[in-house]
C-alpha atoms as a PDB file:
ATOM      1  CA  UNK A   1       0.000   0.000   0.000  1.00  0.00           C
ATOM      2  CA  UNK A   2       1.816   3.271  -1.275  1.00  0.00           C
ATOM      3  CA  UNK A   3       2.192   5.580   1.920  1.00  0.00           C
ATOM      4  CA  UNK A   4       0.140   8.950   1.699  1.00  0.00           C
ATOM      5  CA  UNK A   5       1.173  12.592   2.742  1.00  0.00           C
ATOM      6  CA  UNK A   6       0.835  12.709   6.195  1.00  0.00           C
ATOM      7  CA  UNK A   7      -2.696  13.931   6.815  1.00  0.00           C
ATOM      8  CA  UNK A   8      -3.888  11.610   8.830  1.00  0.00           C
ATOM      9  CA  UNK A   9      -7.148  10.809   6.730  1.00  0.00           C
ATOM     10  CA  UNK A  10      -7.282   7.024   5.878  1.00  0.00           C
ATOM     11  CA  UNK A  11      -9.484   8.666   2.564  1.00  0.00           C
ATOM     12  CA  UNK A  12      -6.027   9.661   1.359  1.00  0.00           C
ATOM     13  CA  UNK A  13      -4.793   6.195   1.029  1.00  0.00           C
ATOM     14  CA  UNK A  14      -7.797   4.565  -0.163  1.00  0.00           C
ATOM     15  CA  UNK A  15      -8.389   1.978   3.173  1.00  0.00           C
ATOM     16  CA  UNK A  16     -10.695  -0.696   2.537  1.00  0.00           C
ATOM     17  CA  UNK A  17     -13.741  -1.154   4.659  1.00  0.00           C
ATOM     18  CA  UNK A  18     -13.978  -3.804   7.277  1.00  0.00           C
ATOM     19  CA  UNK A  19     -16.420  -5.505   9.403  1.00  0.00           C
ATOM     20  CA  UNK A  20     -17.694  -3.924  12.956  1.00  0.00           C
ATOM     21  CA  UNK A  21     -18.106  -6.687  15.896  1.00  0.00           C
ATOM     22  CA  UNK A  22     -20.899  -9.298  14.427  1.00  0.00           C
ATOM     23  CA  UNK A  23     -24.074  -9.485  16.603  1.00  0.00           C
ATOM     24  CA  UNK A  24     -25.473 -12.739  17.254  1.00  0.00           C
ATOM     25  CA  UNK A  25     -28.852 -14.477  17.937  1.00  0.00           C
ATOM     26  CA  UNK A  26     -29.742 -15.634  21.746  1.00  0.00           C
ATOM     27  CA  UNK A  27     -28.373 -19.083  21.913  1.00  0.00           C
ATOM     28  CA  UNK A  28     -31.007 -22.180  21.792  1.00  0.00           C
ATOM     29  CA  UNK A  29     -30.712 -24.139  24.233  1.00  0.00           C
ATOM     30  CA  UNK A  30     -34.227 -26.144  24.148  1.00  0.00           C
ATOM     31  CA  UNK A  31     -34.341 -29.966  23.182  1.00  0.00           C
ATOM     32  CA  UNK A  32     -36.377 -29.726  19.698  1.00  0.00           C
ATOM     33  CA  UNK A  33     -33.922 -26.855  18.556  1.00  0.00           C
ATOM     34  CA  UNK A  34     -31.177 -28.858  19.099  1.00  0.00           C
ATOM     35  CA  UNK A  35     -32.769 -31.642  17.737  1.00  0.00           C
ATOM     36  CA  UNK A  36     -33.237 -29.623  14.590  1.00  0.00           C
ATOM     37  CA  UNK A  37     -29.782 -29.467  14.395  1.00  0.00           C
ATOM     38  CA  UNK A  38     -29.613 -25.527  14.638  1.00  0.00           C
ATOM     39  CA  UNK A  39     -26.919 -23.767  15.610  1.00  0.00           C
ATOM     40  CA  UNK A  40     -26.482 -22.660  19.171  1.00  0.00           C
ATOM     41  CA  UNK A  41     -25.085 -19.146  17.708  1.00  0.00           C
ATOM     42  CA  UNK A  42     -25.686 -17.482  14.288  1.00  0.00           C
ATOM     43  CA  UNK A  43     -24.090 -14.484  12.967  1.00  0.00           C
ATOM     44  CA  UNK A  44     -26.948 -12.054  11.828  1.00  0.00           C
ATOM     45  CA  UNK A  45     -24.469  -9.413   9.837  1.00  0.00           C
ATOM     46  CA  UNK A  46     -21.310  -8.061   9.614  1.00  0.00           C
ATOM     47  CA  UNK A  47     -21.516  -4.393   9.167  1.00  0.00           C
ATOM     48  CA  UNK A  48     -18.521  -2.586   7.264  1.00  0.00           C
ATOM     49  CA  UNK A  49     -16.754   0.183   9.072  1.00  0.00           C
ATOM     50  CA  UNK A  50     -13.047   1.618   8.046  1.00  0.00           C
ATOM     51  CA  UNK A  51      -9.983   2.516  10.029  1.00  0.00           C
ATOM     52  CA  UNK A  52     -11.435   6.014  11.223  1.00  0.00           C
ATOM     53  CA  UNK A  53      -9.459   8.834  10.632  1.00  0.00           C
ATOM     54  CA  UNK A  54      -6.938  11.065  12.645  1.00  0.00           C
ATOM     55  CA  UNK A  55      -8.893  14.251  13.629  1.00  0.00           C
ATOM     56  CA  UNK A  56      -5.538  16.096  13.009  1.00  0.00           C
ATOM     57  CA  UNK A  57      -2.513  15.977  10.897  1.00  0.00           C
ATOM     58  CA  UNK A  58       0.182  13.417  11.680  1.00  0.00           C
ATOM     59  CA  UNK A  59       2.645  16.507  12.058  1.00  0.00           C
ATOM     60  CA  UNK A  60       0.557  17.976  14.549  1.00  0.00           C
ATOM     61  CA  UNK A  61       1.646  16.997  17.936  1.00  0.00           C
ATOM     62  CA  UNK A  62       5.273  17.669  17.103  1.00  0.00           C
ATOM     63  CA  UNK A  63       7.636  17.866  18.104  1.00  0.00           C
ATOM     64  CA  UNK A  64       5.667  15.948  21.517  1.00  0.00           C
ATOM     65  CA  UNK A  65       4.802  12.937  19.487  1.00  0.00           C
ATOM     66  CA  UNK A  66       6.496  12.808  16.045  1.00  0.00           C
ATOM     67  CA  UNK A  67       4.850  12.592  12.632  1.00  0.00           C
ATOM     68  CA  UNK A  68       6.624   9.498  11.542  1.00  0.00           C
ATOM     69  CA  UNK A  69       5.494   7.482  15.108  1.00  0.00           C
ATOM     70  CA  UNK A  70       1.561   8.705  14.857  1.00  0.00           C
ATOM     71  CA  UNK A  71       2.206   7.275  10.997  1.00  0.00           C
ATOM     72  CA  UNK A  72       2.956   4.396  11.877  1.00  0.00           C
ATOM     73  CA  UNK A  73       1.173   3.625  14.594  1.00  0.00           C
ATOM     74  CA  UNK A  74      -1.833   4.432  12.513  1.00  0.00           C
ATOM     75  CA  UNK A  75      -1.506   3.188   9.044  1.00  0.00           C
ATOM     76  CA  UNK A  76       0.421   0.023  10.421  1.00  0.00           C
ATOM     77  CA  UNK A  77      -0.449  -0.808  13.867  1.00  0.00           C
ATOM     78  CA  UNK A  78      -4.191   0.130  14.022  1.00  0.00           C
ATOM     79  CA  UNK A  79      -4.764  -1.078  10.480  1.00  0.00           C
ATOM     80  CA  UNK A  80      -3.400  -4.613  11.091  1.00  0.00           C
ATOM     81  CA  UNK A  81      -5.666  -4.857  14.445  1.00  0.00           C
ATOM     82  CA  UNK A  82      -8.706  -4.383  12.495  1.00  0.00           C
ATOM     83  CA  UNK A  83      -7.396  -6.405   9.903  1.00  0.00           C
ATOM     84  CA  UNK A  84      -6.892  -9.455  11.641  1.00  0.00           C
ATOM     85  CA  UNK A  85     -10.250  -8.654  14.161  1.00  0.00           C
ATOM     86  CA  UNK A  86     -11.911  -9.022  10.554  1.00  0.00           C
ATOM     87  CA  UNK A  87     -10.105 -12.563   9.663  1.00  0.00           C
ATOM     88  CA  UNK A  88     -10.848 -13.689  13.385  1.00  0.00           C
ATOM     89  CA  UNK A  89     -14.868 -12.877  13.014  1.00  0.00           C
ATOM     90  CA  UNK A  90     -15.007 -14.642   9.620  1.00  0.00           C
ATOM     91  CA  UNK A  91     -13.411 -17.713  11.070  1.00  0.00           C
ATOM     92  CA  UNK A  92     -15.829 -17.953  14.246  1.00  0.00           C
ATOM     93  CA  UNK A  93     -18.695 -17.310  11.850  1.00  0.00           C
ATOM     94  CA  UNK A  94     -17.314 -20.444   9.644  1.00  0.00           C
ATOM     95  CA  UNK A  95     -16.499 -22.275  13.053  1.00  0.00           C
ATOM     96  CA  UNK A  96     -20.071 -21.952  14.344  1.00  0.00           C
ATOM     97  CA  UNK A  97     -21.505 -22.624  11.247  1.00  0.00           C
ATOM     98  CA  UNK A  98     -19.817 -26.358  11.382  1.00  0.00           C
ATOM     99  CA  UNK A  99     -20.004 -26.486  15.357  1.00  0.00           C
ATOM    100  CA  UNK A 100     -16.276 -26.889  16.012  1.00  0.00           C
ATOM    101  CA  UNK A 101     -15.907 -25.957  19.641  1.00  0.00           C
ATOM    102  CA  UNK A 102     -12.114 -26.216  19.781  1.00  0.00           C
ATOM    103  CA  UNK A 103     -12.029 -23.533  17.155  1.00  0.00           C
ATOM    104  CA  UNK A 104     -14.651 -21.426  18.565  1.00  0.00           C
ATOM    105  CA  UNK A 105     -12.619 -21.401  21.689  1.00  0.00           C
ATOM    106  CA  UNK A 106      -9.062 -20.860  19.711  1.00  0.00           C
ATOM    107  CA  UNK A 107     -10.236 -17.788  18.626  1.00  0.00           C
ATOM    108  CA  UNK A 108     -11.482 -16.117  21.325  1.00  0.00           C
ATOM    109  CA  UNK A 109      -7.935 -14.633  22.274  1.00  0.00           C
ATOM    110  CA  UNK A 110      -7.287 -13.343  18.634  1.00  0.00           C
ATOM    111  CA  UNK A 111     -10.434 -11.645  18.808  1.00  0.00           C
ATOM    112  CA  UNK A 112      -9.754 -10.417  22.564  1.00  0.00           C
ATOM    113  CA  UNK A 113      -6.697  -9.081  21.116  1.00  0.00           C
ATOM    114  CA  UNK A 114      -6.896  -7.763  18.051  1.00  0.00           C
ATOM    115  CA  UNK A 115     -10.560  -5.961  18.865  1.00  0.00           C
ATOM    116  CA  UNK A 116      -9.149  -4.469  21.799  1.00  0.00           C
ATOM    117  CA  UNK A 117      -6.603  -3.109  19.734  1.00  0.00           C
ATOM    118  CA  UNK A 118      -8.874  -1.383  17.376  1.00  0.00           C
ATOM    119  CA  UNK A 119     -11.475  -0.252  20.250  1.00  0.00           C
ATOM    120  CA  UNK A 120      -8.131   1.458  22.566  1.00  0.00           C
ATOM    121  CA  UNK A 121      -6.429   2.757  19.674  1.00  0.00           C
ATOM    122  CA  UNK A 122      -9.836   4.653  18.417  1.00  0.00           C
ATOM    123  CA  UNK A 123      -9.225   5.669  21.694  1.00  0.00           C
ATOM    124  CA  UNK A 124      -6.556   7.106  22.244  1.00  0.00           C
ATOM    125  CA  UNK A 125      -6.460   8.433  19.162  1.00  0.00           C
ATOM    126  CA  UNK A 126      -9.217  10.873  20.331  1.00  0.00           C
ATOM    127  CA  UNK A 127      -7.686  11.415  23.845  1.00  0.00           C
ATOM    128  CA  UNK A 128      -4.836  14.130  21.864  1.00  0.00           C
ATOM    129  CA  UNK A 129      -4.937  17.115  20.478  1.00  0.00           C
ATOM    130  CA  UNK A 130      -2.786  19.726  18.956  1.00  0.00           C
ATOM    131  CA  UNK A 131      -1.349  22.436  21.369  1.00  0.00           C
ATOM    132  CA  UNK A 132      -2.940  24.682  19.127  1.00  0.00           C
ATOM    133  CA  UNK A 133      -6.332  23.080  19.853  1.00  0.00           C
ATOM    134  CA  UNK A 134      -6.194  23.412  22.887  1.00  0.00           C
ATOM    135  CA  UNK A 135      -3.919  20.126  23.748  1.00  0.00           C
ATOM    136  CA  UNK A 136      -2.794  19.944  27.214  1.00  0.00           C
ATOM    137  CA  UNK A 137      -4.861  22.603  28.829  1.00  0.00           C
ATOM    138  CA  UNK A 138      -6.113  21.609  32.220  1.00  0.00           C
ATOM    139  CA  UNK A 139      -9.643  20.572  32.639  1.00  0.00           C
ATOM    140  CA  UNK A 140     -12.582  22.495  34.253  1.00  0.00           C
ATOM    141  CA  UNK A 141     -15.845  21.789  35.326  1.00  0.00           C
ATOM    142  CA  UNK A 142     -16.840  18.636  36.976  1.00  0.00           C
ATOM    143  CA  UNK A 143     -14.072  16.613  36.076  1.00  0.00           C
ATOM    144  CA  UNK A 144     -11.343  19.254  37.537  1.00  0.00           C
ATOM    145  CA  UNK A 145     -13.424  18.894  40.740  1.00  0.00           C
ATOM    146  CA  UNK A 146     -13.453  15.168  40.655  1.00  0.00           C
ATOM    147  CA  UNK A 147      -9.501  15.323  40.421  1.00  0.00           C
ATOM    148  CA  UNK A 148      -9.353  17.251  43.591  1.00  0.00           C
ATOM    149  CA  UNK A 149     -11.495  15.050  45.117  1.00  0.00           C
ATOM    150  CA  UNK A 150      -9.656  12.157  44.578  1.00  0.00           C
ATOM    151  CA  UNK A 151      -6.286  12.755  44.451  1.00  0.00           C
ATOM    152  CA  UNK A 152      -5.836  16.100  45.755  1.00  0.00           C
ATOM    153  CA  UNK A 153      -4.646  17.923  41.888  1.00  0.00           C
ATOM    154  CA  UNK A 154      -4.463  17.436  38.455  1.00  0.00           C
ATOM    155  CA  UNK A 155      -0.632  17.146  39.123  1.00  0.00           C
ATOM    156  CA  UNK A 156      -1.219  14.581  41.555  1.00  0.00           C
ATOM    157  CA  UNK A 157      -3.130  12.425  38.944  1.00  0.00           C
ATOM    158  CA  UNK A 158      -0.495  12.536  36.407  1.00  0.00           C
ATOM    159  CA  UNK A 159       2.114  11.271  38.664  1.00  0.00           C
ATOM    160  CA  UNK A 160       0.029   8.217  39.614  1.00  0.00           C
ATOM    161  CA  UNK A 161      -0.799   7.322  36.024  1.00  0.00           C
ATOM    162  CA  UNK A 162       2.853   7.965  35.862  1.00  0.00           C
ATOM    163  CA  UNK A 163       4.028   5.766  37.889  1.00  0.00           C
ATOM    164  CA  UNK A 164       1.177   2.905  37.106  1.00  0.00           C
ATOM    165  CA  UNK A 165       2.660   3.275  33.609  1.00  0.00           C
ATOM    166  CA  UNK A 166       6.009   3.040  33.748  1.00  0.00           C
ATOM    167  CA  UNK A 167       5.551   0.165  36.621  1.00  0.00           C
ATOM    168  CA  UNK A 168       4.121  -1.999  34.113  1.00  0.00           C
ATOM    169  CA  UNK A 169       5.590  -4.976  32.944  1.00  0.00           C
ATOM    170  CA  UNK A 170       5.598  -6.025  28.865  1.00  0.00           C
ATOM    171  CA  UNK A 171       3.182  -4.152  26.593  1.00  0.00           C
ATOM    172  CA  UNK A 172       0.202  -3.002  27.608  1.00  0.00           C
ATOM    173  CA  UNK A 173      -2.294   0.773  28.433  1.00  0.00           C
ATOM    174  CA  UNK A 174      -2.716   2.739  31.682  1.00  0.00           C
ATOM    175  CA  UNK A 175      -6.447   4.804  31.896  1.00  0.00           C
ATOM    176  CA  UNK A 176      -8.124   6.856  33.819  1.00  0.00           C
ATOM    177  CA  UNK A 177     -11.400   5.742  34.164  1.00  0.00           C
ATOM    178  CA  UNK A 178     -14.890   6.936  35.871  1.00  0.00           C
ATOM    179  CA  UNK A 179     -16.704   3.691  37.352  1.00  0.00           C
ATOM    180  CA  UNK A 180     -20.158   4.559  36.861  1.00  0.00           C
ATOM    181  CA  UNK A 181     -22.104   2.375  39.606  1.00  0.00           C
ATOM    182  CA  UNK A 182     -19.365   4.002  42.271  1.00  0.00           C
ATOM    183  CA  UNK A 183     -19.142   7.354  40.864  1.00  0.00           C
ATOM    184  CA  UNK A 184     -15.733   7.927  40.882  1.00  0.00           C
ATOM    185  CA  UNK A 185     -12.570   7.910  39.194  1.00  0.00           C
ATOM    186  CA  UNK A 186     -10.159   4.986  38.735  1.00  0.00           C
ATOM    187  CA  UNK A 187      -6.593   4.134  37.544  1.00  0.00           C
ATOM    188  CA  UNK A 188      -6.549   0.866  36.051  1.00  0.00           C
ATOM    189  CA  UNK A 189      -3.694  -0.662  33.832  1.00  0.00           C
ATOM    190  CA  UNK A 190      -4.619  -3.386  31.257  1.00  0.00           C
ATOM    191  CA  UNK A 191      -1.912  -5.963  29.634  1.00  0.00           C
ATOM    192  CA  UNK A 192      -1.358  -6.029  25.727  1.00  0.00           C
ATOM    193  CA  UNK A 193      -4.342  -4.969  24.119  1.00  0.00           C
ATOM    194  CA  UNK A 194      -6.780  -6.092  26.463  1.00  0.00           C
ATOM    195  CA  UNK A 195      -9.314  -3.203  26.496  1.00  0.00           C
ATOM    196  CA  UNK A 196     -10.422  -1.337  29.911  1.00  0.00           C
ATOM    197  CA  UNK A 197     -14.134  -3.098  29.800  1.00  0.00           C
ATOM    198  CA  UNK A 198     -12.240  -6.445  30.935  1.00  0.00           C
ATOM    199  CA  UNK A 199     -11.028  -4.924  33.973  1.00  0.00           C
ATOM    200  CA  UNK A 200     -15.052  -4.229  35.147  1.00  0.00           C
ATOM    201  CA  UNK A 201     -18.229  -3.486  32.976  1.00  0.00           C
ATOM    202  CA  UNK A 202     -19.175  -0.360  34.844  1.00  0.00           C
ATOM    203  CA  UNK A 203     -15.857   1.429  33.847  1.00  0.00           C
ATOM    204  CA  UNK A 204     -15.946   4.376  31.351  1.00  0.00           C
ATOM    205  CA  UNK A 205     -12.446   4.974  29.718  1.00  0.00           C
ATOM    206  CA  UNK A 206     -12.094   9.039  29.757  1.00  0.00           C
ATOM    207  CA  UNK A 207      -8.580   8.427  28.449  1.00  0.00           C
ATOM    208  CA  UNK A 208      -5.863   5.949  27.889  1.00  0.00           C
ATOM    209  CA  UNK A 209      -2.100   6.060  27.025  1.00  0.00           C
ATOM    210  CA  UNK A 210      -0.620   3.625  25.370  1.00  0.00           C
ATOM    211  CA  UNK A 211       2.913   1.796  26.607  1.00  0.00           C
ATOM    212  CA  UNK A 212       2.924  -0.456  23.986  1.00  0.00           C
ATOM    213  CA  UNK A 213       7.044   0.605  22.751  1.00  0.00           C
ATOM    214  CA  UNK A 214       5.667   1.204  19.257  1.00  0.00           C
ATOM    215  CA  UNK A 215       4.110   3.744  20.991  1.00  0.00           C
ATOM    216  CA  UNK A 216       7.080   5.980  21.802  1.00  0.00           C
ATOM    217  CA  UNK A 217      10.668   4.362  20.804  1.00  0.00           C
ATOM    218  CA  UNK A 218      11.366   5.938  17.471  1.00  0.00           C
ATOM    219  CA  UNK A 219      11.246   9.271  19.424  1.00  0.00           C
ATOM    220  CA  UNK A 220      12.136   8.217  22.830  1.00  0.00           C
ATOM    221  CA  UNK A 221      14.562   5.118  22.837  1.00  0.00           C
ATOM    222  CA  UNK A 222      12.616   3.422  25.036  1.00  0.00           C
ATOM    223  CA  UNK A 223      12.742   5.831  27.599  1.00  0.00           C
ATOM    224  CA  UNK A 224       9.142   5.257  29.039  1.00  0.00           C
ATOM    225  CA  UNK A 225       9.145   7.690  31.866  1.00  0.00           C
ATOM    226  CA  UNK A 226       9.826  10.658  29.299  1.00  0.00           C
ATOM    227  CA  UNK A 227       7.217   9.788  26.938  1.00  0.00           C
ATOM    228  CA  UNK A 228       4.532   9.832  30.137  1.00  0.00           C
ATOM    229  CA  UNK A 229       5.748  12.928  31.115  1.00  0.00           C
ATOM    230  CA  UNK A 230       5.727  14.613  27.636  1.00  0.00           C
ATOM    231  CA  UNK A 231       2.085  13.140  26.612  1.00  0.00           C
ATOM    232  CA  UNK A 232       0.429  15.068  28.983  1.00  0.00           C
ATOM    233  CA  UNK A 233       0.928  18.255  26.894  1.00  0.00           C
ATOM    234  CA  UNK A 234      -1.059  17.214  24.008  1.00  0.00           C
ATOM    235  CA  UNK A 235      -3.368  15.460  26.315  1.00  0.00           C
ATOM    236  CA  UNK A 236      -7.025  16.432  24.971  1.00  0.00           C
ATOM    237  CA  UNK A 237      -8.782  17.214  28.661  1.00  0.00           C
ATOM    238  CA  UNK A 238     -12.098  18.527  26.784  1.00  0.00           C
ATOM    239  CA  UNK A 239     -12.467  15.471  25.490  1.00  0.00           C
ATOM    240  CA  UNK A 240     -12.276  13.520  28.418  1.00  0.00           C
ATOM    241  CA  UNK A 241     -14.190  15.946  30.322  1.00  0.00           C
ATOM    242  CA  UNK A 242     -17.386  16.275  28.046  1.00  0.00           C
ATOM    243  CA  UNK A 243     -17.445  12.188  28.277  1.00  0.00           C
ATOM    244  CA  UNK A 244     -17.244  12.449  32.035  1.00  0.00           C
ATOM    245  CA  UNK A 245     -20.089  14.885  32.432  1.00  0.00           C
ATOM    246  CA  UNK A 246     -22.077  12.620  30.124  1.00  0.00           C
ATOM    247  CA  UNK A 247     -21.125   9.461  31.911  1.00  0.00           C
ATOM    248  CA  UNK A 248     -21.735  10.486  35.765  1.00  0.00           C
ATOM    249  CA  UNK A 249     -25.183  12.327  34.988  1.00  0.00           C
END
């Protein structure tokens, strides 16, 4: 695939579309069904969706995050997640359709893996922003007052997703999160691409930074604890704080 300017539009490269999560019919359990021979799961559809573009130019959270790693991390990384999510939910739907369990059950973890991929890249992708747009400039409202709350500052925060993120082990994200049935905010840390909803259904992911080393060694030779420190500047608070105040109401 020839490599585009760097825009950040997956329209300038021409990106195929792929298919969203399949939804599937309740499972039938009941003697005559199964006596039928019917399947115990059926894939209804799989609806087409694309690798959604950047919502700013490549370039522009230089020099913070270079143009060359958001390329990459985008037109490679993201794009072979949703790739092979798309491979994985064709074979389950073939698997199903011929009722073999052990293959049902192999591909679970691709799925878990490669779908989590897509869903905390999207992500993050929308947790930056240019300096120019406003990248890096503390939050207000409700979710400023929530940080106080819990940890005392916005300062104070950083430093524990900080240290939660350099502490972890292999490849994986750090969040912040806002658990909805306990109305407050949470730091949780999630291995590989395991996405935050595995760590508890009632979390909301305001924002999560990726430690995967893809993430910042071109720029940062694998020093972690600089790329943590330097994120924060073209850290997109409205975001996160418009998705809190929707969340918690």
């Amino acid at each position: 695939m020839a490599v585009a300017p760097l825009t950040g539009s997956t329209k300038a490269v021409g990106l195929a579309s792929f298919p969203s999560p399949m939804t599937m019919s309740p499972l039938t359990l009941d003697r005559n069904s199964l006596g039928r021979g019917q399947r115990l799961g059926q894939v209804q559809a799989l609806k087409t969706f694309s690798l959604p573009d950047l919502p700013y130019d490549y370039r522009a959270l230089e020099p913070l995050v270079s143009g060359e790693i958001m390329e990459l991390h985008h037109l490679k990384h993201h794009l072979t997640y949703i790739t092979n999510y798309y491979k994985a939910l064709h074979q389950l739907d073939e698997a199903i359709s011929k009722g073999d369990s052990s293959s049902i059950l192999r591909l679970q973890s691709s799925i878990k893996f490669n779908g989590g991929g897509h869903i905390n890249h999207s992500i993050f992708r929308k947790n930056l922003a240019p300096v120019i747009e406003g990248g890096g400039e503390p939050p207000n409202g409700l979710l400023g007052v929530a940080f106080h709350s819990s940890y005392g500052s916005l300062e104070a925060l950083m430093q524990k997703i900080n240290a939660e993120g350099a502490a972890l082990q292999g490849s994986g994200w750090v969040w912040l999160a806002l658990d909805k049935e306990m109305k407050r905010l949470q730091i949780e840390t999630t291995q590989n691409q395991d996405p935050l909803v595995t760590k508890g259904p009632n979390l909301v992911p305001l924002l999560g930074i990726d430690v995967w080393e893809h993430a910042y060694n071109l720029q940062y030779k694998n020093v972690k604890a600089d790329y943590l420190k330097n994120i924060w500047k073209v850290m997109n608070w409205k975001y996160a704080s418009e998705l809190y105040e929707k969340e918690s109401a």
